[in-house]
Protein backbone atom coordinates (compact mmCIF):
# COMPACT_ATOMS: atom_id res chain seq x y z
CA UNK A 1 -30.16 11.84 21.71
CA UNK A 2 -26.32 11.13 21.95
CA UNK A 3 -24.70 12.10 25.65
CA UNK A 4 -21.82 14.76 25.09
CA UNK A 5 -19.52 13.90 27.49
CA UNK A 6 -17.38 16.70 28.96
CA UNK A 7 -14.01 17.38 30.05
CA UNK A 8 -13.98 16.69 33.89
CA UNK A 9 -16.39 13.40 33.35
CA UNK A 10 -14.07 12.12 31.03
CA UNK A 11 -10.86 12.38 33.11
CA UNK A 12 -13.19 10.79 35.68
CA UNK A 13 -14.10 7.95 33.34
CA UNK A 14 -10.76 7.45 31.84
CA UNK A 15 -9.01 8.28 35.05
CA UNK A 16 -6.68 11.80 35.47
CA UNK A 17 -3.45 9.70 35.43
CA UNK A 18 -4.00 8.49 32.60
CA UNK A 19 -5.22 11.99 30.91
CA UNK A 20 -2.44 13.65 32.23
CA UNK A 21 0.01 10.68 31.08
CA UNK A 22 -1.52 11.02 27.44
CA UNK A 23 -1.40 14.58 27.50
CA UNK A 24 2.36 14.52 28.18
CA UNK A 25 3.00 12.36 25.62
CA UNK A 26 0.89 14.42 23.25
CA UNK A 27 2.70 17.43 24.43
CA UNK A 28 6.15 15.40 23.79
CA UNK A 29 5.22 13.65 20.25
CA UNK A 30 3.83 17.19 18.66
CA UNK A 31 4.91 20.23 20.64
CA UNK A 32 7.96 22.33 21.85
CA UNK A 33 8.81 20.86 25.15
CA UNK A 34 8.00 23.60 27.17
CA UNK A 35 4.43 23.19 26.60
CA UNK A 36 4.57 19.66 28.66
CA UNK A 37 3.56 20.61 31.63
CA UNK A 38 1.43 23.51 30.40
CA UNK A 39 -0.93 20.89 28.78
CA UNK A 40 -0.40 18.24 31.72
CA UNK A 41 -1.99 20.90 34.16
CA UNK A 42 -4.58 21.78 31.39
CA UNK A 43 -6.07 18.64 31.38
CA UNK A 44 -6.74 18.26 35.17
CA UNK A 45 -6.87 22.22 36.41
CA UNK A 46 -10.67 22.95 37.40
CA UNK A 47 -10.26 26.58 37.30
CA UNK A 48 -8.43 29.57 35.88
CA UNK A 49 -9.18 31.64 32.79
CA UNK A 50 -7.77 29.79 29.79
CA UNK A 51 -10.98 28.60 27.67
CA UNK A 52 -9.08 25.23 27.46
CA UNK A 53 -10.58 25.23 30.64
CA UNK A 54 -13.24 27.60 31.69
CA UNK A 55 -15.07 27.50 28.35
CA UNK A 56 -18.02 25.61 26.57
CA UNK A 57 -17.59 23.94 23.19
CA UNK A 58 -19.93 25.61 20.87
CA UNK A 59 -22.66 23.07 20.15
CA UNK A 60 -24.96 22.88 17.06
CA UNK A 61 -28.29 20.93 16.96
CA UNK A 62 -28.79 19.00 14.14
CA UNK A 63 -33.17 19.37 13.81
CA UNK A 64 -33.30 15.64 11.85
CA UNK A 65 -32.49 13.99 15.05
CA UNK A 66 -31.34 16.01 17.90
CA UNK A 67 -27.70 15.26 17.89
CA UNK A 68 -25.90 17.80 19.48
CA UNK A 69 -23.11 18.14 17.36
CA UNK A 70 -19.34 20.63 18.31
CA UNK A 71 -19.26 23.25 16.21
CA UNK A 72 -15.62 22.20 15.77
CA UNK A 73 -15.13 18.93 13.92
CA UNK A 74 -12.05 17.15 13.76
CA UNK A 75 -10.76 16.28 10.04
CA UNK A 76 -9.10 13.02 9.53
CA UNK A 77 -7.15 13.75 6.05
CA UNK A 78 -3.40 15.04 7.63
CA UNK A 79 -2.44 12.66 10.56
CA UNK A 80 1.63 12.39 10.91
CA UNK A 81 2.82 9.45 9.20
CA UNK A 82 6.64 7.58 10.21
CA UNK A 83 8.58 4.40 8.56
CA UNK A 84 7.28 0.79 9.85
CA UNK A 85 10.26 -1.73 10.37
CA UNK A 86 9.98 -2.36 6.69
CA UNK A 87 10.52 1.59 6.13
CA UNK A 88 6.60 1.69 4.82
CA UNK A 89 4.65 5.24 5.67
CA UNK A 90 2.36 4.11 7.98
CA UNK A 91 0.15 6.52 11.14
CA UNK A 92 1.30 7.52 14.02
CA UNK A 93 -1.11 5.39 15.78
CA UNK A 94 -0.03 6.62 19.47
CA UNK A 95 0.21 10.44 17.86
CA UNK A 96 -3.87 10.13 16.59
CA UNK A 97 -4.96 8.48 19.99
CA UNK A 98 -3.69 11.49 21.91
CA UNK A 99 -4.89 14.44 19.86
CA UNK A 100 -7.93 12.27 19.56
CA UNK A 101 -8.10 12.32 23.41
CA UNK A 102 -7.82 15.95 24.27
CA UNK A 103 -10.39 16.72 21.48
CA UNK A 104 -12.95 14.46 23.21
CA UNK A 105 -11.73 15.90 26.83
CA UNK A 106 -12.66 19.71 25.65
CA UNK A 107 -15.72 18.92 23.28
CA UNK A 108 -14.97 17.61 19.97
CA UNK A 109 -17.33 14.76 19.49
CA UNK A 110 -17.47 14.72 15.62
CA UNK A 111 -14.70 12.97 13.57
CA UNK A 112 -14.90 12.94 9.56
CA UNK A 113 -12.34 10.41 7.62
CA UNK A 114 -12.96 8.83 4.54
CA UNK A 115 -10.82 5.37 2.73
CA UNK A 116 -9.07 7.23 0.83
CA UNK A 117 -7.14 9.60 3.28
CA UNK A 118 -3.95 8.90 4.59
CA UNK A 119 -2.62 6.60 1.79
CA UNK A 120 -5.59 4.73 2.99
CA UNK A 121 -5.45 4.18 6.51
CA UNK A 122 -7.25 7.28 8.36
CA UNK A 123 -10.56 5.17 8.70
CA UNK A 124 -8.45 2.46 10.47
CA UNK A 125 -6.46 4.79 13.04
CA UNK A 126 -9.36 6.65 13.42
CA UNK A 127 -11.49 3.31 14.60
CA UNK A 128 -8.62 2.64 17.03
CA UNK A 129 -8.62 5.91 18.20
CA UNK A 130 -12.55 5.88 19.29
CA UNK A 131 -12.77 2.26 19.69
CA UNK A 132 -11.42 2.90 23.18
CA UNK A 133 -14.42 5.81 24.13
CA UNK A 134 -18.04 5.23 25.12
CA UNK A 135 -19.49 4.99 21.28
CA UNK A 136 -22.31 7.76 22.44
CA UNK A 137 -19.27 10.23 23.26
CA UNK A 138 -18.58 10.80 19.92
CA UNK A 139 -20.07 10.98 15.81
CA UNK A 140 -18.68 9.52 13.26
CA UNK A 141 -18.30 10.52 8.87
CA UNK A 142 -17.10 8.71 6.51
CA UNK A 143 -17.53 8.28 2.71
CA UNK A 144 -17.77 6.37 -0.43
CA UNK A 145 -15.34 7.25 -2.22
CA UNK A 146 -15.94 5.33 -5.44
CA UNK A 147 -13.59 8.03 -8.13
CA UNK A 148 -11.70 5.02 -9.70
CA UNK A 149 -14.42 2.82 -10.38
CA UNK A 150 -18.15 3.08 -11.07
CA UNK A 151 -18.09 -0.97 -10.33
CA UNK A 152 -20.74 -2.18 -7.68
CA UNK A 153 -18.34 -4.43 -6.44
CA UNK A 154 -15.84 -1.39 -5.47
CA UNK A 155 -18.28 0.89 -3.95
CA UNK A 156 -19.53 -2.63 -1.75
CA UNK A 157 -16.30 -3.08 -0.52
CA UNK A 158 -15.45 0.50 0.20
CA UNK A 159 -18.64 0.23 2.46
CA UNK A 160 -18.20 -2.53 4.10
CA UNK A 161 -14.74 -1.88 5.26
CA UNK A 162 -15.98 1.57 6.56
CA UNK A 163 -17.31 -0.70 9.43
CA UNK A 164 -14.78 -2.97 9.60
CA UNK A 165 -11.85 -0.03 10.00
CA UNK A 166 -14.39 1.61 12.05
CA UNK A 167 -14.58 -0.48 14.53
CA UNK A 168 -18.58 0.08 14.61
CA UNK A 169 -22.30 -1.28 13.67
CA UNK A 170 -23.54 2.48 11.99
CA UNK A 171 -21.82 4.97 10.92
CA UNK A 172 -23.26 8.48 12.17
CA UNK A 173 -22.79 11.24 8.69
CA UNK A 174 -22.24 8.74 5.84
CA UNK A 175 -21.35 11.07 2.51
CA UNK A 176 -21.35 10.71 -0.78
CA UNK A 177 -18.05 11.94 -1.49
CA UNK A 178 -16.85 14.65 -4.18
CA UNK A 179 -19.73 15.19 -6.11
CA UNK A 180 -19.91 17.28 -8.56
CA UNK A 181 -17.65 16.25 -11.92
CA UNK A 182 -20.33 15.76 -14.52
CA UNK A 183 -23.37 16.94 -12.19
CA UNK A 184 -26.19 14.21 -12.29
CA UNK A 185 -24.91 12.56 -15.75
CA UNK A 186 -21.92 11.56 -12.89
CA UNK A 187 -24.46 11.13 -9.94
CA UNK A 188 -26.07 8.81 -12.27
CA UNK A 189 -22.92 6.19 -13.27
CA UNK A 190 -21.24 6.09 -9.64
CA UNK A 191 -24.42 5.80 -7.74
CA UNK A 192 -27.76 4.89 -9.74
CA UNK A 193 -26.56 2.63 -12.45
CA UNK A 194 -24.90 0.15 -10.63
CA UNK A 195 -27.78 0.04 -7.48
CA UNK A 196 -25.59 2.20 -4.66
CA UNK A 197 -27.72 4.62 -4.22
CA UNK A 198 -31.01 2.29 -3.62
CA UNK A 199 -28.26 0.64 -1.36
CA UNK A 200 -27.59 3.24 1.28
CA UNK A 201 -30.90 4.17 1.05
CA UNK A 202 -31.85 0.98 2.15
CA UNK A 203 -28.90 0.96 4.84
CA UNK A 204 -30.37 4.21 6.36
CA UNK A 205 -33.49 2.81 6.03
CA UNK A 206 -32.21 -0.19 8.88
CA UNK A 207 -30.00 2.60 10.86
CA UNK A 208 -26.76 1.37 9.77
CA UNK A 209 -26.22 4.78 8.24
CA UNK A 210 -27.96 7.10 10.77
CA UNK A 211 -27.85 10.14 8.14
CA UNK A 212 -27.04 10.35 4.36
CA UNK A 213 -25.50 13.28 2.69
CA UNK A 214 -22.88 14.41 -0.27
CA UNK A 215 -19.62 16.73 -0.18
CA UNK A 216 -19.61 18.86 -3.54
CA UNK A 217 -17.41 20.12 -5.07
CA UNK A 218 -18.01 21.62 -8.50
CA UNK A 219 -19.41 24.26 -10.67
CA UNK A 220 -23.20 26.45 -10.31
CA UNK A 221 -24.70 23.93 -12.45
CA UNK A 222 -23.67 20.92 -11.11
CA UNK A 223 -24.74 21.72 -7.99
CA UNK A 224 -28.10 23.05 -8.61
CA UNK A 225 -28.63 19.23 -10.27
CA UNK A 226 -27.82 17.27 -7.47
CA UNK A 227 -30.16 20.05 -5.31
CA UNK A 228 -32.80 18.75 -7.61
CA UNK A 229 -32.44 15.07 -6.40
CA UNK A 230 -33.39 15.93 -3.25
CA UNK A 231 -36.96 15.57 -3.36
CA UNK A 232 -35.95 11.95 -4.82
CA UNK A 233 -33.69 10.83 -2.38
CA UNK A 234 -33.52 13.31 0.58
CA UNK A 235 -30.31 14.53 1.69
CA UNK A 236 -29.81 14.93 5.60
CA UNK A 237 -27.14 17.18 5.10
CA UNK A 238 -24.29 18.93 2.82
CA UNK A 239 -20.76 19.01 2.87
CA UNK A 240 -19.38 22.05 1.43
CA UNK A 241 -15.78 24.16 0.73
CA UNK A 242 -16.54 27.37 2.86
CA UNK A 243 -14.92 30.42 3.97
CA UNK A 244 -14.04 33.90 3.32
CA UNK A 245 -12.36 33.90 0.68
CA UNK A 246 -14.74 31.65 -1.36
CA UNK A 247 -17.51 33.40 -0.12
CA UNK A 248 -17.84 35.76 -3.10
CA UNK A 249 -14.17 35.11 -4.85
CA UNK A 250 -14.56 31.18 -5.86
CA UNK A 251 -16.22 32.19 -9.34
CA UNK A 252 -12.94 32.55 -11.33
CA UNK A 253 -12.02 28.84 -10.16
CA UNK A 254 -15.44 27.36 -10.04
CA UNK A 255 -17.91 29.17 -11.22
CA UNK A 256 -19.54 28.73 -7.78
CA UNK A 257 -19.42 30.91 -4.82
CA UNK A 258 -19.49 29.29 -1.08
CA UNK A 259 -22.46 32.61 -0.61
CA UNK A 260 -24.65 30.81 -3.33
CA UNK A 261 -24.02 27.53 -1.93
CA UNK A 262 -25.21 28.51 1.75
CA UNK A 263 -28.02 30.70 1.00
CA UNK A 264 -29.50 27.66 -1.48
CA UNK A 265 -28.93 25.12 1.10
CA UNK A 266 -30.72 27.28 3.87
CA UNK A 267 -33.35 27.96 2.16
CA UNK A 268 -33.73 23.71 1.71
CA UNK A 269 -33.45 24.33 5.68
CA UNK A 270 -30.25 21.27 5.30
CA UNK A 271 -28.09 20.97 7.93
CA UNK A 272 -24.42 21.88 6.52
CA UNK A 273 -20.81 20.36 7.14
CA UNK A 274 -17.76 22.37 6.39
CA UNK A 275 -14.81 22.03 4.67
CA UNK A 276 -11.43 24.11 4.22
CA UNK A 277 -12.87 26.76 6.32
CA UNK A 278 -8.92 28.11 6.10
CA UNK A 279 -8.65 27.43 2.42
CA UNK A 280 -6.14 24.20 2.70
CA UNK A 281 -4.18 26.20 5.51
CA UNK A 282 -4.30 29.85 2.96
CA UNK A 283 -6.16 31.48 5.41
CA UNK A 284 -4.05 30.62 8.87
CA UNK A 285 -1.00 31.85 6.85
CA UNK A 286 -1.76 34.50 4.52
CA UNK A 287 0.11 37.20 2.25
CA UNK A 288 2.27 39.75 5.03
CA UNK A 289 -0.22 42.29 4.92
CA UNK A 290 -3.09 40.32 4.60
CA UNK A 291 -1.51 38.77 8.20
CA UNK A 292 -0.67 42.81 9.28
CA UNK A 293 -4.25 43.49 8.80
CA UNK A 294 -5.82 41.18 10.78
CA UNK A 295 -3.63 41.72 13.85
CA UNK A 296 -4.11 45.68 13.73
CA UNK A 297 -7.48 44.68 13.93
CA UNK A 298 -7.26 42.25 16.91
CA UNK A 299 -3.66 41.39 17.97
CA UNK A 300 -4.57 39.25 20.11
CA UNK A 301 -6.34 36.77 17.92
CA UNK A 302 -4.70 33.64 15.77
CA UNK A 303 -5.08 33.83 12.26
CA UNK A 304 -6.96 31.14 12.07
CA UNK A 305 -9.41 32.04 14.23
CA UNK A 306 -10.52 34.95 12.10
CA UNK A 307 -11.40 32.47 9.35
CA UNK A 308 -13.62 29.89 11.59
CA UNK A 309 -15.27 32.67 12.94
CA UNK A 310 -16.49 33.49 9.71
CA UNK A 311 -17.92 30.43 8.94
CA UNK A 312 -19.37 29.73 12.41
CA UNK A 313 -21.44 32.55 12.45
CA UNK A 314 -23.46 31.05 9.96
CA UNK A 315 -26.46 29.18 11.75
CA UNK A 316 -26.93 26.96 9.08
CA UNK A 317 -23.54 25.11 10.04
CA UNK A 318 -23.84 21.98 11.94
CA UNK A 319 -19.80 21.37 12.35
CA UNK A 320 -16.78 22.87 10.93
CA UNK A 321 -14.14 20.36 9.78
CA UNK A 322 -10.33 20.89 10.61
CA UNK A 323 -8.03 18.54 9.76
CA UNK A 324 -5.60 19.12 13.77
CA UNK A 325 -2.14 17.49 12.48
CA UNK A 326 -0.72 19.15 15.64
CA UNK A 327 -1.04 19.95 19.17
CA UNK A 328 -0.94 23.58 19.13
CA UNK A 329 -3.13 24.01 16.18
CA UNK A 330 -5.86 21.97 18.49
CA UNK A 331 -5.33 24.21 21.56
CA UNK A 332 -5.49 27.23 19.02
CA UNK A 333 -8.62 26.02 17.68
CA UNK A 334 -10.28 25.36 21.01
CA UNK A 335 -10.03 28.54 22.59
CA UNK A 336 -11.91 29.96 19.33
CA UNK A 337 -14.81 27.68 19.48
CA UNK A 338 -15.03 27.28 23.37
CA UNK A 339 -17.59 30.46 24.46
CA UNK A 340 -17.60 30.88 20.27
CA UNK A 341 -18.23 34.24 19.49
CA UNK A 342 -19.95 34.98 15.96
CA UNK A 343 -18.53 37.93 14.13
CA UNK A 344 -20.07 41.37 14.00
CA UNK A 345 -21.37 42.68 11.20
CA UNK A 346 -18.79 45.08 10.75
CA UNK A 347 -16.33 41.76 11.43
CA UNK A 348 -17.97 40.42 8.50
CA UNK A 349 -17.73 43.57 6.36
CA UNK A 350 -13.88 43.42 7.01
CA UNK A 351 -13.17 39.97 5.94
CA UNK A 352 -15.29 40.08 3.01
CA UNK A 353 -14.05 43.31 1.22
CA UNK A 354 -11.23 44.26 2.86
CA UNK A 355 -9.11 41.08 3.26
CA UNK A 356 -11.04 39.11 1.09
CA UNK A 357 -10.74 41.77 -1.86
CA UNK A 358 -7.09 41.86 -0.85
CA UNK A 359 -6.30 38.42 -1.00
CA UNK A 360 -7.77 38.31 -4.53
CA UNK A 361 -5.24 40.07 -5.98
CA UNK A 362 -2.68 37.74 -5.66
CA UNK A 363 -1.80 35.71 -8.03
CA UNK A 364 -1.59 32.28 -5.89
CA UNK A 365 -2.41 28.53 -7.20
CA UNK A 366 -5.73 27.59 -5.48
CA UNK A 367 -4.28 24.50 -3.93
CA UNK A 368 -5.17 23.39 -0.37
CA UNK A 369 -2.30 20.05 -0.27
CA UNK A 370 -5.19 16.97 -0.49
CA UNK A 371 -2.97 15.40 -2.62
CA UNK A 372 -5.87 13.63 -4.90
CA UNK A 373 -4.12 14.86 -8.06
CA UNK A 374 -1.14 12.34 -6.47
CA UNK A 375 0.79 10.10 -7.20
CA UNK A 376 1.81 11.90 -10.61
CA UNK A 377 2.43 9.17 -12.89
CA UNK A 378 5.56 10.91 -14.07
CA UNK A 379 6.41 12.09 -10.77
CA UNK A 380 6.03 15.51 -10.61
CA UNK A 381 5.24 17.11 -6.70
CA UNK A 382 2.31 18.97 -7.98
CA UNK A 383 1.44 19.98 -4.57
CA UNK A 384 4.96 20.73 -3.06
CA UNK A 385 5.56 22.88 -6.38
CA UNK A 386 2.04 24.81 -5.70
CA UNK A 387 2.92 25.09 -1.85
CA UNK A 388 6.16 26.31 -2.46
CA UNK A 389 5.31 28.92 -4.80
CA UNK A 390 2.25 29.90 -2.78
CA UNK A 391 4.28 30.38 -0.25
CA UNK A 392 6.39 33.18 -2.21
CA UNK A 393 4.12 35.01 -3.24
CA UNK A 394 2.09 35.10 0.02
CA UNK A 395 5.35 36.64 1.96
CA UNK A 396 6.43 39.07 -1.16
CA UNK A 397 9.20 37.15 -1.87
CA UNK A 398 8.54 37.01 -5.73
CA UNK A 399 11.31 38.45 -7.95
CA UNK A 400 9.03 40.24 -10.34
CA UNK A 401 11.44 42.37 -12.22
CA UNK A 402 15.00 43.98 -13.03
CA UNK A 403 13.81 46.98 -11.82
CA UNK A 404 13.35 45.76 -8.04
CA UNK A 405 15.51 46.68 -5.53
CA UNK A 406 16.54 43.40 -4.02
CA UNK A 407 15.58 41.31 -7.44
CA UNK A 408 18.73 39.60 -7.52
CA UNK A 409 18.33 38.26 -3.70
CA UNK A 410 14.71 37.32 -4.20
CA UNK A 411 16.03 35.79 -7.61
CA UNK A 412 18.50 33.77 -5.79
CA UNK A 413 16.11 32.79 -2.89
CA UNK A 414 13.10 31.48 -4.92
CA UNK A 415 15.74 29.12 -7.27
CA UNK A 416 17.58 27.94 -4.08
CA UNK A 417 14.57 27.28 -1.82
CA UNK A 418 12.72 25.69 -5.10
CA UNK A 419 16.09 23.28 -5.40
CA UNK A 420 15.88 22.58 -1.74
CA UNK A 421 11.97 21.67 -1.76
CA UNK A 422 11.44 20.01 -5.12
CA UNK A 423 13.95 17.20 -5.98
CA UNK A 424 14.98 17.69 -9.47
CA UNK A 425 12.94 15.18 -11.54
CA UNK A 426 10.19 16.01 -9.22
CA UNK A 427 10.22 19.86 -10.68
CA UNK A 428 7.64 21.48 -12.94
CA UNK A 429 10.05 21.25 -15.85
CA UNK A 430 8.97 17.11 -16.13
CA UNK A 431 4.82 17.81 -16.45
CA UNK A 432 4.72 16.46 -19.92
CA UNK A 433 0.63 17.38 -19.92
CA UNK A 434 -1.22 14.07 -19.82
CA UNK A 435 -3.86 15.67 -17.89
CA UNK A 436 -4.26 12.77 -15.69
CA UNK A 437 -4.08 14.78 -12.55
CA UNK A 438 -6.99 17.58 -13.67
CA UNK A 439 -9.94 15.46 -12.87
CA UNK A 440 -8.69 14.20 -9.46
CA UNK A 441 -8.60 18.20 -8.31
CA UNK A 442 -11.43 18.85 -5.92
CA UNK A 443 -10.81 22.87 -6.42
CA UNK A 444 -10.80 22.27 -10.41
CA UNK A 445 -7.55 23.41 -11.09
CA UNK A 446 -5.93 23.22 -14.35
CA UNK A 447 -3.00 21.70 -13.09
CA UNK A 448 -0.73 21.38 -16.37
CA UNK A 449 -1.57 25.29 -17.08
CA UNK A 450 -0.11 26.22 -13.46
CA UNK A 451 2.57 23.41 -13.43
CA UNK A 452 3.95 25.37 -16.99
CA UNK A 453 3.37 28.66 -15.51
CA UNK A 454 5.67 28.31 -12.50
CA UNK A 455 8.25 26.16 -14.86
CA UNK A 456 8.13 29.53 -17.37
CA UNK A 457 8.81 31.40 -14.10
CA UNK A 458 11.46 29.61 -12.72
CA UNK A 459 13.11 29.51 -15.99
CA UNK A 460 13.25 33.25 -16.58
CA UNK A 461 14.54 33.42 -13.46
CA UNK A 462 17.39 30.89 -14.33
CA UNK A 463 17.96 33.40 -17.76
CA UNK A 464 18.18 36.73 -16.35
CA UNK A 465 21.57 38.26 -15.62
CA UNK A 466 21.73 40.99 -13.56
């Protein structure tokens, strides 16, 4: 069984200078300024009653193996990227080490990535980040993410660059990743025809991969088919899109709700990973009254917190993935799964009719920003376009008619702002409906259809005089 290390042994192991130095420059890379020496006393202060510092991370025990696992797992996918001396995106190497190092200091020991994230390079930063920790301080995921090419060749190289990047001899949670397109008629070209799956079996079988799962993401049927290979190949665990909006309002978009996917899973007593427990950020910022709700209800609590909540009160749920770009959104994040409190019943109740049944009713693009469906081959933003307009309608700032009050501002506002995010030939106006992008979409959208439904919208817009 791994050692967790906590907060006050690591500053002792790493030294408090140094944790207060990197917490400075955390605070100064990613947060107002003001917050510098809040999060410089944070990291050495042994008392007081922020949870940052008083409280317990939340740990889950995985039965396999023992691994105590925080309930709160960091996601690897949304790092900050800047310009190399060639002007190439490339991550903020110093940025990941630091968040990296105040999630170890209050807890966080489990760290999911995968090759494809970050144009690429999120396995790499990630493997400096941990390189420089005690490798029983901390669990790592990562995936094969063989989508481009069923070729054994591919997958072998994905996998053996996993430990390369890593910086590591075996990789803790190794997934098969995005199951789902084509249920086991797709199981069977990426992984059984060309030998990969009799591979990693064998790899687990020599501890190099110290647990084997999948992350699904697909329809009823699809699911209940990989299920089935279980008894062939024996999943550890399950990755799976979770919260509480999907819990009983996914069907319309994938004919699979995040209730039927926990309930089948538990009773397969599998340890469960999840993702988008805030619905690619939907959830942390939702419609006005969605948001009003909520803090009549507790105004004291984030957003956010409302949502992971949810999904931690599930006891089926080994670790709950979010992908901590900033400083702030870490902190926030701690203090709900430090002393983690599961929801009430009557919590539950609330989020699942109320503000789930809310929520429904608006008519939003079920993006959450992966950017898989990118780069568009003609160019198109597809997520910036979906973001953008998500963002309208979540704040009521759609112009819906002549008959509204303020039409002509809103009007006005939505071209404008649409102008301002969306360079021109990078509008919705240029989708010319190759389709390309619709089998890259984890969340199944039909891109073109939305992509001409926000161009039709725009353009009536453009047309009406008033």
């Amino acid at each position: 069984m791994k050692k967790i290390i906590d907060r006050r042994e690591f500053l002792k192991k790493t030294g408090e200078g140094a944790a207060v130095a990197g917490a400075v420059a955390l605070a100064g890379a990613c947060a107002p300024k003001k917050t510098v020496e809040a999060v410089a006393a944070a990291a050495v202060k042994d008392e007081g009653g922020d949870p940052l510092e008083t409280g317990k991370m939340e740990l889950r025990t995985n039965p396999a193996n023992g691994d105590q696992v925080s309930l709160l797992g960091y996601g690897c996918m949304r790092f900050t990227m800047k310009k190399d001396s060639n002007g190439k995106d490339v991550v903020d190497q110093e940025n990941v080490n630091n968040l990296v190092d105040y999630a170890l200091a209050h807890g966080v020991n489990y760290f999911d990535t995968a090759p494809v994230y970050l144009q690429g390079q999120s396995e790499k930063a990630v493997g400096i980040a941990l390189k420089r920790h005690p490798r029983d301080s901390y669990f790592i995921a990562t995936k094969l993410s063989n989508f481009q090419s069923t070729d054994r060749k591919v997958a072998m190289q994905l996998y053996e660059n996993a430990f390369k990047n890593l910086q590591t001899d075996y990789i803790d949670y190794y997934l098969l990743h995005s199951l789902g397109s084509g249920g086991a008629e797709g199981f069977k070209k990426r992984f059984e025809d060309n030998g990969m799956i009799d591979f990693v079996l064998g790899e687990r079988e020599k501890g190099k991969i110290r647990q084997l799962g999948l992350s699904f993401h697909g329809n009823q049927e699809a699911f209940d088919e990989l299920m089935a290979l279980h008894e062939k190949y024996h999943w550890d665990f399950v990755q799976i899109q979770m919260n509480y909006f999907d819990w009983k309002h996914a069907d319309g978009r994938r004919n699979v709700n995040a209730e039927y996917l926990y309930q089948q899973l538990d009773k397969m007593e599998l340890p469960i990973v999840i993702m988008e427990p805030l619905q690619g950020g939907r959830l942390a910022r939702p419609a006005d009254s969605v948001a009003n709700m909520l803090k009549e209800r507790d105004p004291q609590a984030s957003l956010a917190s409302w949502a992971f909540r949810f999904v931690g009160s599930y006891p089926r749920i080994l670790t709950i993935l979010s992908g901590m770009v900033y400083l702030e959104h870490l902190q926030d994040n701690l203090r709900t799964f430090m002393d983690f409190k599961p929801l009430t019943e009557d919590e539950k109740t609330f989020l699942d009719t109320e503000v789930a049944g809310l929520m429904a009713n608006f008519p939003t693009v079920n993006c959450n920003d992966c950017k898989y469906c990118m780069p568009c081959p003609y160019g198109i933003d597809i997520p910036g376009i979906f973001m953008h307009y998500n963002e309208a309608v979540n704040h009521a700032r759609i112009a819906q008619s002549l008959e509204q009050e303020n039409y002509k501002e809103l009007k006005k506002a939505y071209i404008v702002s649409y102008d301002r995010a969306i360079p021109t030939l990078r509008q919705a106006d240029h989708c010319v409906g190759c389709k390309q992008c619709v089998p890259k979409c984890p969340q199944s959208i039909s891109i073109p259809r939305e992509l001409r439904r926000i161009d039709a919208y725009v353009e009536k817009l453009k047309q009406d005089t008033l």
